[in-house]
C-alpha atoms as a PDB file:
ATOM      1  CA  UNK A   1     -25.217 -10.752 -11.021  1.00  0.00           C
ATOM      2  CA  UNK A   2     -23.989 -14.193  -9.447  1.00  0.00           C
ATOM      3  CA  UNK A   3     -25.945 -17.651 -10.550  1.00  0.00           C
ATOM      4  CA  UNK A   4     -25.100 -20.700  -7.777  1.00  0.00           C
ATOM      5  CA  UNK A   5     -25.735 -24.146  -8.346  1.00  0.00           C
ATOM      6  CA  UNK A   6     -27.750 -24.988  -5.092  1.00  0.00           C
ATOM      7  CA  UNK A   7     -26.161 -26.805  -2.312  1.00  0.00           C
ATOM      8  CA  UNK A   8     -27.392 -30.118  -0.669  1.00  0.00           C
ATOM      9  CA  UNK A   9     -25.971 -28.912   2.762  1.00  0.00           C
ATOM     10  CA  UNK A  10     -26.901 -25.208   4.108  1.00  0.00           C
ATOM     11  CA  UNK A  11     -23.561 -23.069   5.352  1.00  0.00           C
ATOM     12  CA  UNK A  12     -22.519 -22.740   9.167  1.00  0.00           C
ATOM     13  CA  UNK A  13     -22.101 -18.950   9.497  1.00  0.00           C
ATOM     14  CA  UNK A  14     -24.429 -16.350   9.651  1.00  0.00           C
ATOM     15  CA  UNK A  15     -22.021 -14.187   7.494  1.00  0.00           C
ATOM     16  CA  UNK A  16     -19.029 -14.310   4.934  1.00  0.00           C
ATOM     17  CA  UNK A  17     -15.759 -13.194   4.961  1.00  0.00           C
ATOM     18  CA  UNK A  18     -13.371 -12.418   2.717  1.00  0.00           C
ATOM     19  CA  UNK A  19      -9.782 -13.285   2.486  1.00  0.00           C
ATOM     20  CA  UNK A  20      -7.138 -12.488  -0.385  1.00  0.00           C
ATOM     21  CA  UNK A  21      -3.402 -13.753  -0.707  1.00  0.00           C
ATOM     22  CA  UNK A  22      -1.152 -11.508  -2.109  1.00  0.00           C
ATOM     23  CA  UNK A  23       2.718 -10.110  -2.590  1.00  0.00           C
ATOM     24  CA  UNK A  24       4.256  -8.362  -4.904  1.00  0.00           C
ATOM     25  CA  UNK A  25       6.599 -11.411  -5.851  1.00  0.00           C
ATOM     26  CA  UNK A  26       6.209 -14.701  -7.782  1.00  0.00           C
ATOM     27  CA  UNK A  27       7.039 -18.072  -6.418  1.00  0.00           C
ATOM     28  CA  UNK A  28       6.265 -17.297  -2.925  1.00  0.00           C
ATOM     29  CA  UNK A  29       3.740 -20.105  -2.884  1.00  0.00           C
ATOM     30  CA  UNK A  30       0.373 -17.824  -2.054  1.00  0.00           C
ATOM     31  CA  UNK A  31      -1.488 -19.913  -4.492  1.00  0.00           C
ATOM     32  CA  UNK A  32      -0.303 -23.101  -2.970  1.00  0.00           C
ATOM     33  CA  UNK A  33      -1.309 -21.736   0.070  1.00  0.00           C
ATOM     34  CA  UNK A  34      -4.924 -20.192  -0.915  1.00  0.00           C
ATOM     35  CA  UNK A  35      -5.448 -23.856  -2.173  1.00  0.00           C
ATOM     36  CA  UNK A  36      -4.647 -25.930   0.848  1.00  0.00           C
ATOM     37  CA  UNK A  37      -6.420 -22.972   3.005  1.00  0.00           C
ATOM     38  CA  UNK A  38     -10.082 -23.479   0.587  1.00  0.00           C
ATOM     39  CA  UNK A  39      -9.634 -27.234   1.400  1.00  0.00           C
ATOM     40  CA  UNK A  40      -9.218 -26.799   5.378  1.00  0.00           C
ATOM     41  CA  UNK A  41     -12.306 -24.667   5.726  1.00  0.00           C
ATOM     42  CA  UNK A  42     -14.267 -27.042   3.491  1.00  0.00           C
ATOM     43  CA  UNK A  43     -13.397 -30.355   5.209  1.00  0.00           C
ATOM     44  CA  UNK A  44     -14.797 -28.229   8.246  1.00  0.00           C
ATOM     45  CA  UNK A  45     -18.024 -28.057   6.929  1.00  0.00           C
ATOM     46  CA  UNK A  46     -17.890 -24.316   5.478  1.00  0.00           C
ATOM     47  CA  UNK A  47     -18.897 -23.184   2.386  1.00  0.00           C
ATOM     48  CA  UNK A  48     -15.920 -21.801   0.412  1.00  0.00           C
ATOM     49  CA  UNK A  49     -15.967 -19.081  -3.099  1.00  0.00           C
ATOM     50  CA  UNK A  50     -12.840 -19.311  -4.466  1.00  0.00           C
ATOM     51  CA  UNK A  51     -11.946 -16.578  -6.886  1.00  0.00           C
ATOM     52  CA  UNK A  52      -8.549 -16.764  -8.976  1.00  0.00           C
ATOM     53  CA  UNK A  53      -7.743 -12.969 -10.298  1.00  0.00           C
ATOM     54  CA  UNK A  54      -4.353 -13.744 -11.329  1.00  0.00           C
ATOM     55  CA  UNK A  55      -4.350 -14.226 -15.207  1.00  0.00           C
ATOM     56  CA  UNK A  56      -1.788 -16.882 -15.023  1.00  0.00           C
ATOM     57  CA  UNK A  57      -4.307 -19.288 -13.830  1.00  0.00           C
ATOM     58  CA  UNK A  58      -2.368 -21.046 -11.854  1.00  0.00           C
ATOM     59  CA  UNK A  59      -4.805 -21.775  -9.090  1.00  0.00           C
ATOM     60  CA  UNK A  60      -7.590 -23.115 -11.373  1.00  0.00           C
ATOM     61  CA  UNK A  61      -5.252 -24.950 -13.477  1.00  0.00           C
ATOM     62  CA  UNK A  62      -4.483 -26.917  -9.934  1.00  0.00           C
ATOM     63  CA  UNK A  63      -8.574 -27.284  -9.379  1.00  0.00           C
ATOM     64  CA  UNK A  64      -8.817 -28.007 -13.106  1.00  0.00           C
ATOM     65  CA  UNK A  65      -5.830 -31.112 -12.453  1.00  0.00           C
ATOM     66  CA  UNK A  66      -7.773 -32.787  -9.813  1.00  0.00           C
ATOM     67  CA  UNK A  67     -11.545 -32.264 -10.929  1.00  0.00           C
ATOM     68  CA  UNK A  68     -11.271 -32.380 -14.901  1.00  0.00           C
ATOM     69  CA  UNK A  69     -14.751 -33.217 -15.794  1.00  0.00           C
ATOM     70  CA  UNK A  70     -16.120 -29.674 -14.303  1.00  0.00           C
ATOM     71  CA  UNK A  71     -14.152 -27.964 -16.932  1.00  0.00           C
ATOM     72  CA  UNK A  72     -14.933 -29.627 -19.958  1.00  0.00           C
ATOM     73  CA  UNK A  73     -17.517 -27.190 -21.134  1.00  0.00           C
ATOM     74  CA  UNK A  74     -16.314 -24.336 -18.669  1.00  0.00           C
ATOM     75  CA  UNK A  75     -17.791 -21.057 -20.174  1.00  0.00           C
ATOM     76  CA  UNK A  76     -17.236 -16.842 -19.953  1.00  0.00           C
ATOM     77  CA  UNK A  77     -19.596 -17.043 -17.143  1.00  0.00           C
ATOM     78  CA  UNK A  78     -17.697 -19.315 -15.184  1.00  0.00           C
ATOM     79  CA  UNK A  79     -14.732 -16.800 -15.248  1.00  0.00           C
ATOM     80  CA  UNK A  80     -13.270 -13.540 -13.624  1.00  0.00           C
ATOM     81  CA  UNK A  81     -14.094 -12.190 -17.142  1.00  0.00           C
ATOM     82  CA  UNK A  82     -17.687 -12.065 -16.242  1.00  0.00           C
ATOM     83  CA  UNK A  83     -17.359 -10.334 -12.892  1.00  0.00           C
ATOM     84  CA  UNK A  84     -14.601  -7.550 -14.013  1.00  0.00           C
ATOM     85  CA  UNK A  85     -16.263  -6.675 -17.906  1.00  0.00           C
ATOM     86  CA  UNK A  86     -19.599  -5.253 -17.425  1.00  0.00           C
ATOM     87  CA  UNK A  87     -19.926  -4.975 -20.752  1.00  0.00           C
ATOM     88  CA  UNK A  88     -20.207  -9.207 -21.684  1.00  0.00           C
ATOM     89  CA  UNK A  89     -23.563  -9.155 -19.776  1.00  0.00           C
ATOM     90  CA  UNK A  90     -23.036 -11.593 -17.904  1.00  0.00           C
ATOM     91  CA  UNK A  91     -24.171 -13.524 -14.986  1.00  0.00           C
ATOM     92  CA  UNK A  92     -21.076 -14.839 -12.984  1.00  0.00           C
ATOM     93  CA  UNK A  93     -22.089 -18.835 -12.970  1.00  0.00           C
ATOM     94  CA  UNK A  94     -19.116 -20.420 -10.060  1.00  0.00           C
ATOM     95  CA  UNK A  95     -18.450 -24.218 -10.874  1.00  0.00           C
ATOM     96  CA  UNK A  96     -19.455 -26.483  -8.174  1.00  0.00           C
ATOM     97  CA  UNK A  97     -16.313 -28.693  -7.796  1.00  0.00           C
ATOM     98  CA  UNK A  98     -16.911 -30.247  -4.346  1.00  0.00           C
ATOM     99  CA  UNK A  99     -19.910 -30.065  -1.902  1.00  0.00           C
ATOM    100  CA  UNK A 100     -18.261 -27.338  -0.223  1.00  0.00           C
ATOM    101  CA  UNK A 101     -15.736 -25.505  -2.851  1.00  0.00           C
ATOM    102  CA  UNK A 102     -17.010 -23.706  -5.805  1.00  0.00           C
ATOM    103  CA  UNK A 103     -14.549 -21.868  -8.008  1.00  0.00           C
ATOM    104  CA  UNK A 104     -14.943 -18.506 -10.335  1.00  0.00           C
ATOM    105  CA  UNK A 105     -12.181 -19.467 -12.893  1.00  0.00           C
ATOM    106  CA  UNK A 106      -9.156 -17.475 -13.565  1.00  0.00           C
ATOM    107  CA  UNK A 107      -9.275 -16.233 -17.498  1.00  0.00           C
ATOM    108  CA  UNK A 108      -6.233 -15.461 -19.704  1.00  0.00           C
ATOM    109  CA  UNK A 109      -8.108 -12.732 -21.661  1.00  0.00           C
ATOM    110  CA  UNK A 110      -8.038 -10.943 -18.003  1.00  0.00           C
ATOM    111  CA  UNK A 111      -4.538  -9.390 -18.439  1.00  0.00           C
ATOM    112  CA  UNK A 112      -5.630  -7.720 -22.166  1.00  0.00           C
ATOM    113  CA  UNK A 113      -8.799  -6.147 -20.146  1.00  0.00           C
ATOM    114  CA  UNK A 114      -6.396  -4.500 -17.915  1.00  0.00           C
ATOM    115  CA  UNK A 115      -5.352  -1.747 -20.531  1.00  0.00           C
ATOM    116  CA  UNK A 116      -9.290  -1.317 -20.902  1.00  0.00           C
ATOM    117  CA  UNK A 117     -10.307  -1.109 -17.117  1.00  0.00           C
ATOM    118  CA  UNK A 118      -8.167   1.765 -16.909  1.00  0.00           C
ATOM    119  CA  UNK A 119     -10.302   4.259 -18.766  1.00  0.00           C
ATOM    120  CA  UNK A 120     -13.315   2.616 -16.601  1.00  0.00           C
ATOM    121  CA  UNK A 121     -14.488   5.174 -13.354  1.00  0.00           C
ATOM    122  CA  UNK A 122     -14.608   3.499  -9.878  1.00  0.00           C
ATOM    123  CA  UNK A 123     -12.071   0.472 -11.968  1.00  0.00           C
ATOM    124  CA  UNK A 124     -10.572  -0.044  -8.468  1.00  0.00           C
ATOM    125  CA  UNK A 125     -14.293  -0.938  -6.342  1.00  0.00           C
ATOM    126  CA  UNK A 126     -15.574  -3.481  -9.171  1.00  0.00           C
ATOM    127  CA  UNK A 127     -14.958  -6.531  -6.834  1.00  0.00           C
ATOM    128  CA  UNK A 128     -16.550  -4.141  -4.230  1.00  0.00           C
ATOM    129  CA  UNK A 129     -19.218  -3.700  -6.271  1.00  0.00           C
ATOM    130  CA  UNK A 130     -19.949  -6.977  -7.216  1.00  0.00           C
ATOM    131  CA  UNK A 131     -19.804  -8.255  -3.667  1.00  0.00           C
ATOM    132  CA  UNK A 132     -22.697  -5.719  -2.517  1.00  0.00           C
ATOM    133  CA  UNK A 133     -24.665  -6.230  -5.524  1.00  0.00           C
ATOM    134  CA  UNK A 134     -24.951  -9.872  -4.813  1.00  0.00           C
ATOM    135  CA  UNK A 135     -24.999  -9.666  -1.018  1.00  0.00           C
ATOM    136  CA  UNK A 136     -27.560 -11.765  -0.413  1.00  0.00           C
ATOM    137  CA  UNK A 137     -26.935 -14.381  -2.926  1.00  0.00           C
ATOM    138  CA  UNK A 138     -23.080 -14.897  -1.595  1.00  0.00           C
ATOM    139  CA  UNK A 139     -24.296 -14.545   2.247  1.00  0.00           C
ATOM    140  CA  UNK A 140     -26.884 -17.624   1.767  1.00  0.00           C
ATOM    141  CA  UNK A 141     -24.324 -19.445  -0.130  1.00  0.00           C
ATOM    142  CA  UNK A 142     -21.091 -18.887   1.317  1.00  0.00           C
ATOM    143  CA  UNK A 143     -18.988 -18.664   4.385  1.00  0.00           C
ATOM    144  CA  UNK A 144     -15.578 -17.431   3.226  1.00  0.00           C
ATOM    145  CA  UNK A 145     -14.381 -16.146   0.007  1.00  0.00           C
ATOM    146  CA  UNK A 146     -10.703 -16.758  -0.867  1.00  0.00           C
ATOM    147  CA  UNK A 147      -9.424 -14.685  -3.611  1.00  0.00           C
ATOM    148  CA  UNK A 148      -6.002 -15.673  -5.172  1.00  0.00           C
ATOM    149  CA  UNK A 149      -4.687 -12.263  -7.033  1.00  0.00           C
ATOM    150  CA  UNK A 150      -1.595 -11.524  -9.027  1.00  0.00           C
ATOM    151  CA  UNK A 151       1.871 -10.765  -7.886  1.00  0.00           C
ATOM    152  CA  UNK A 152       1.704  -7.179  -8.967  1.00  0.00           C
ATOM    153  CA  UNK A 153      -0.079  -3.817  -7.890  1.00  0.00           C
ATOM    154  CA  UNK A 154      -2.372  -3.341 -10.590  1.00  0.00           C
ATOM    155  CA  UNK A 155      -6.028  -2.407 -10.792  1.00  0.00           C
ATOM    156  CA  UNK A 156      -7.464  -6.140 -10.827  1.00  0.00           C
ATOM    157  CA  UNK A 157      -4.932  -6.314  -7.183  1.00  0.00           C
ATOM    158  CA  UNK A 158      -6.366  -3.257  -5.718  1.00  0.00           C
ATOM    159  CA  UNK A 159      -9.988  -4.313  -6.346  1.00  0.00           C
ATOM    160  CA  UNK A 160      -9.181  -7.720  -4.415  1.00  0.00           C
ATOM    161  CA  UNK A 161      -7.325  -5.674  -1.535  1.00  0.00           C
ATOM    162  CA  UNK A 162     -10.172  -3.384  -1.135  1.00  0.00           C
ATOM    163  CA  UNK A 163     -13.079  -5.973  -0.983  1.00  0.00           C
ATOM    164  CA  UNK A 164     -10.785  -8.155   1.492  1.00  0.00           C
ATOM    165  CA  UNK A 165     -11.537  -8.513   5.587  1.00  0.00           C
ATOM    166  CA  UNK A 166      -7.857  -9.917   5.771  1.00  0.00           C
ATOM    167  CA  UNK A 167      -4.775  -9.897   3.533  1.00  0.00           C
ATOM    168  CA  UNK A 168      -2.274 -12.476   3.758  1.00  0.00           C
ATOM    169  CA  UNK A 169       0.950 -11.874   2.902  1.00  0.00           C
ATOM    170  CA  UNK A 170       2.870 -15.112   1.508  1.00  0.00           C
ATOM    171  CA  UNK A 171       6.830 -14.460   1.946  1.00  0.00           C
ATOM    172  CA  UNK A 172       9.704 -17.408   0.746  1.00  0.00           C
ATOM    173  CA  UNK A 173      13.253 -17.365   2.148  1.00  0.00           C
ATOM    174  CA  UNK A 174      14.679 -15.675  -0.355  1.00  0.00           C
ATOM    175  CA  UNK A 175      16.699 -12.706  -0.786  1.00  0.00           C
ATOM    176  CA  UNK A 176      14.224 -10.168  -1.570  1.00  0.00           C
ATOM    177  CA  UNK A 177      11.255 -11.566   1.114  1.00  0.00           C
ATOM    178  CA  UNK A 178      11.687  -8.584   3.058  1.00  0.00           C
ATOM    179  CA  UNK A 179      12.032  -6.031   0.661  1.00  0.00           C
ATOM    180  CA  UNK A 180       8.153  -7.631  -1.008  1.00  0.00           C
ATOM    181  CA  UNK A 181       6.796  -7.608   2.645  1.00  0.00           C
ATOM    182  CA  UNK A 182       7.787  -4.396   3.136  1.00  0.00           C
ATOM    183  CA  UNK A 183       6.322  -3.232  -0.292  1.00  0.00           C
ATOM    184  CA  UNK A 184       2.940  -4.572   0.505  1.00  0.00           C
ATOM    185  CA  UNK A 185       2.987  -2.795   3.904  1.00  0.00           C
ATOM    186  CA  UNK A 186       3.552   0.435   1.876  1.00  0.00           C
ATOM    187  CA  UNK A 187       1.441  -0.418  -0.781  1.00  0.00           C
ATOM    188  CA  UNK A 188      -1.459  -1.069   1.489  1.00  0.00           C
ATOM    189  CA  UNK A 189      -0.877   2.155   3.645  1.00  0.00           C
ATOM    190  CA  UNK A 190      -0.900   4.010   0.379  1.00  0.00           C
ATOM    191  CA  UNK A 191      -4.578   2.495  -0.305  1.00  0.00           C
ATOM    192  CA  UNK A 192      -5.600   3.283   3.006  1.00  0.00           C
ATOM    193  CA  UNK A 193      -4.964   6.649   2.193  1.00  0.00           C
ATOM    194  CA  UNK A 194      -6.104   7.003  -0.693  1.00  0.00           C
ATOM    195  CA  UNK A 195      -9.780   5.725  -0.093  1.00  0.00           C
ATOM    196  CA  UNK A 196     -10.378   5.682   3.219  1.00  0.00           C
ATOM    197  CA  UNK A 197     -10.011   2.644   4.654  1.00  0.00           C
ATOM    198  CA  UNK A 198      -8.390   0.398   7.229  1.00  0.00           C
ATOM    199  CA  UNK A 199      -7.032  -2.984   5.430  1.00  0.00           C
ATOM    200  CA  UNK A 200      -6.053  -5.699   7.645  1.00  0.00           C
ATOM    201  CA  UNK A 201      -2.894  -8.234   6.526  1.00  0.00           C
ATOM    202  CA  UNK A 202      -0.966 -10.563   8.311  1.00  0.00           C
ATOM    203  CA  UNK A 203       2.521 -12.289   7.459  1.00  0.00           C
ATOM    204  CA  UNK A 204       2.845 -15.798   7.214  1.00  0.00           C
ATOM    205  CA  UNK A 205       6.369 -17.670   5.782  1.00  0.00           C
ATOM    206  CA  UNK A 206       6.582 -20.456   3.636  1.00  0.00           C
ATOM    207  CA  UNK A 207       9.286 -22.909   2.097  1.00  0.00           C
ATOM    208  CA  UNK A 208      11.143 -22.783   5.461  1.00  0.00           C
ATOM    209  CA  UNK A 209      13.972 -24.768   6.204  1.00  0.00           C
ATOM    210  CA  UNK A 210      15.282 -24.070   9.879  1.00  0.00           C
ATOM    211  CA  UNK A 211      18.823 -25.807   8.910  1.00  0.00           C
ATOM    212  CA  UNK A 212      19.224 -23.212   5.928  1.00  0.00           C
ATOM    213  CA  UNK A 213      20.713 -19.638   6.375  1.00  0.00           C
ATOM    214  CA  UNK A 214      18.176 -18.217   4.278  1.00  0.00           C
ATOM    215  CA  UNK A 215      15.095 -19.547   6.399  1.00  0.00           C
ATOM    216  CA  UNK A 216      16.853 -18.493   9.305  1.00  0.00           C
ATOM    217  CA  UNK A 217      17.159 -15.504   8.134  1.00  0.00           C
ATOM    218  CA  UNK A 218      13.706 -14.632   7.212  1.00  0.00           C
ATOM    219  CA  UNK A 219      12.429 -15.684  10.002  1.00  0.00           C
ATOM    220  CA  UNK A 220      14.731 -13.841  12.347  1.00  0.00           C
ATOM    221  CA  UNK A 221      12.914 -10.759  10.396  1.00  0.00           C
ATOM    222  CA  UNK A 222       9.297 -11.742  11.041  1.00  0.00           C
ATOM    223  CA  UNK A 223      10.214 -12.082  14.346  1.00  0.00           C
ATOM    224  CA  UNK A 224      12.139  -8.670  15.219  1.00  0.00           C
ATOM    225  CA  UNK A 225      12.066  -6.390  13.105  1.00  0.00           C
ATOM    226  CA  UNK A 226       9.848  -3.872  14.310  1.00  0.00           C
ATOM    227  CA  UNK A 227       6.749  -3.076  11.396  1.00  0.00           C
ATOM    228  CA  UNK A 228       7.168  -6.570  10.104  1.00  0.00           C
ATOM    229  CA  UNK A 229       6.796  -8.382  13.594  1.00  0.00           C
ATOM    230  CA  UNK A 230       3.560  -7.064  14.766  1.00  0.00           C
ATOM    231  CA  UNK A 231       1.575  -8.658  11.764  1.00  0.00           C
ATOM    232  CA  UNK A 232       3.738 -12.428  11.173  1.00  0.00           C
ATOM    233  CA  UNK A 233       1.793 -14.720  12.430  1.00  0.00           C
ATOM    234  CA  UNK A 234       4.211 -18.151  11.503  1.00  0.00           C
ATOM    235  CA  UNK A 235       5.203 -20.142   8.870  1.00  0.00           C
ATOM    236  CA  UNK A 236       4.900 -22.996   6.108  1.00  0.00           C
ATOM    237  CA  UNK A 237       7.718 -25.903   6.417  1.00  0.00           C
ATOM    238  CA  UNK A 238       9.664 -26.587   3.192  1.00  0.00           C
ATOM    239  CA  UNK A 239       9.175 -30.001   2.938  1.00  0.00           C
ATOM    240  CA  UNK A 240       5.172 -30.035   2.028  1.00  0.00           C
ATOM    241  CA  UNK A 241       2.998 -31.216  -0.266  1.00  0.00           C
ATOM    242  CA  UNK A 242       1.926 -27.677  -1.462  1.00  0.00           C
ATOM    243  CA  UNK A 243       3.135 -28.207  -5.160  1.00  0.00           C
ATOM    244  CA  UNK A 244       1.073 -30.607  -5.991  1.00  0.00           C
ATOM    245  CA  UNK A 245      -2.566 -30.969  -7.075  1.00  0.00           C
ATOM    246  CA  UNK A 246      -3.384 -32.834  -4.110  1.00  0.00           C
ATOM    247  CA  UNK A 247      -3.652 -31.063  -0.811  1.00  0.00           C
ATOM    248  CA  UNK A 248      -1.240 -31.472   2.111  1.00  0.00           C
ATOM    249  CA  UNK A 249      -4.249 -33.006   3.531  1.00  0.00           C
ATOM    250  CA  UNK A 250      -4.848 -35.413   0.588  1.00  0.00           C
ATOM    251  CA  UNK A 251      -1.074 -36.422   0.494  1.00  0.00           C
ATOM    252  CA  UNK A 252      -0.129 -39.632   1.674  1.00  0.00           C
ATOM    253  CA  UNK A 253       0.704 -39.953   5.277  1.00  0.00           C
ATOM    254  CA  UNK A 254       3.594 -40.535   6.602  1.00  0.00           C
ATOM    255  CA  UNK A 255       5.120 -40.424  10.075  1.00  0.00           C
ATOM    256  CA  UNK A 256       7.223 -37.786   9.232  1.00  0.00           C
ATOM    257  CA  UNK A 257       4.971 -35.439   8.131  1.00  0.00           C
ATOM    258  CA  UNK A 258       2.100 -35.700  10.813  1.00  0.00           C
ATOM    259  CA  UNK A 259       4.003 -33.031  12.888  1.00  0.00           C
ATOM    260  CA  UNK A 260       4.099 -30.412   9.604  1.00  0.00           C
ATOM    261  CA  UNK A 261       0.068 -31.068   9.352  1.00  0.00           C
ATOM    262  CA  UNK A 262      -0.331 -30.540  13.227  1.00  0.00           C
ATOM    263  CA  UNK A 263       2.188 -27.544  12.667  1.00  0.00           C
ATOM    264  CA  UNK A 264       0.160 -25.897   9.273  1.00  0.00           C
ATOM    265  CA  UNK A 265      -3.380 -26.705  11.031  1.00  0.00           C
ATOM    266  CA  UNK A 266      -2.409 -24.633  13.876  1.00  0.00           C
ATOM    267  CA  UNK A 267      -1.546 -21.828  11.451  1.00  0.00           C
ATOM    268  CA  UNK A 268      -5.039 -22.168   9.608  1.00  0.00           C
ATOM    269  CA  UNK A 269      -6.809 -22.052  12.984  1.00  0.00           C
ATOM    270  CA  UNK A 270      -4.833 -18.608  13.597  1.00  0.00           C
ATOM    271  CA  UNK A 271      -5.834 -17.044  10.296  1.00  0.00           C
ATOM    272  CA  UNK A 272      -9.291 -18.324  10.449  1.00  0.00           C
ATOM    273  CA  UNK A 273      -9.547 -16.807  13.744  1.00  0.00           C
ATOM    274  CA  UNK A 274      -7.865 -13.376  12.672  1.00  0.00           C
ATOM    275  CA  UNK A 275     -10.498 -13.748   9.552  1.00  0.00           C
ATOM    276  CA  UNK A 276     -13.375 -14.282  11.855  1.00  0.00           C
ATOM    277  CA  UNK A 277     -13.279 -11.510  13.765  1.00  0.00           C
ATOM    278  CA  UNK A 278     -12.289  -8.701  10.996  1.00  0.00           C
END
């Protein structure tokens, strides 16, 4: 069951979508990104869930930086915990953290559950679940739902890849970037397989340098190599404000990075779009 805090402004769509970022690799900045995506949509008006799956909490730990006071008495029911374990009885209660953004915490206790969800039946559609069961709450609530999972392939990541409209696929220059693009093409195709279904994912870089080798390389990838090419749809400059706790949006402006915002906000539009019509 899902419990919202009631909005003073009503949502713009007459639907939701649902987006996850995910790869099979840490540090590739898919957090960052899911974060500075959430606060795009929502300074366009929409109504954003975000859900962090990934029991490192990094994503709420950057929400939990910047809005401390709505997690001073943050409870079970404000968590993943309450959405995954059936068995807590609990109603999934999101924390309101701007007029547009509300969050359903990531929980450390999450990666322990893992070695029970496995003896659970349907473990992989839980998310799935959960999203039909509260249809109606979520689609007079929300516009998009933005799930941040873990950089692995486990049960928890297969329930967000399942429930998604769109994947996004967060790859760094790094020596390894297109061995964990590949592996999510194969890991998704395997899913498809396996239940019957058709999930979408696009490509996207980030941490690019154009002067370095390594960026160059990457992106010379993206761009031809034939499986990869057909689903990159650009890239994230190095030199951002995506580690921090304030959004590249939020950062302070200078002259040199007005063309990286121009250059990221034409990204968002393209994944929004992609999103939109899924």
């Amino acid at each position: 069951m899902l419990k919202n805090e009631k909005s003073n402004t009503k949502k713009l769509t007459d639907t939701f979508k649902v987006l996850t970022s995910n790869i099979n690799k840490g540090g590739t900045g898919k957090t960052a990104f899911l974060y500075n995506f959430a606060y795009y949509l929502s300074e366009k008006g929409f109504k954003v869930l975000v859900i962090d799956t990934d029991d490192s909490k990094n994503l709420t730990n950057l929400y939990e930086d910047k809005f401390e006071d709505n997690f001073e008495e943050i409870k079970t029911e404000n968590t993943v915990m309450a959405l995954f374990n059936s068995d807590l009885e609990k109603v999934v209660e999101p924390l309101k953290l701007t007029e547009n953004i509300d969050l359903i915490a990531g929980d450390k206790k999450l990666e322990n559950f893992k070695k029970i969800l496995v003896s659970k039946i349907n473990r992989e559609k839980i998310l799935v679940s959960w999203l039909s069961d509260n249809y109606d709450e979520l689609l007079e609530n929300y516009d998009y739902i933005l799930i941040d999972s873990e950089n692995s392939q486990d049960d928890i990541v297969v329930n967000t890849l399942l429930a998604s409209d769109l994947v996004i696929g967060v790859a760094e220059s790094s020596d390894n970037s297109v061995y964990a693009i590949n592996d999510l093409q194969q890991f998704i195709s395997q899913l498809d397989k396996a239940f019957n279904v058709d999930i979408q994912y696009k490509i996207i870089g980030n941490k690019i340098d154009t002067r370095e080798k390594s960026s160059k390389d990457l992106i010379s990838a993206l761009e031809e190599v034939e499986g990869i090419k057909e689903n990159y749809l650009g890239y994230i400059p190095k030199k951002t404000a995506f580690q921090s706790s304030n959004t590249i949006y939020e950062a302070p402006r200078k002259s040199n990075n007005l063309d990286t915002i121009i250059h990221i906000n034409k990204l968002f539009k393209s994944i929004k779009e992609i999103l939109d019509k899924a």
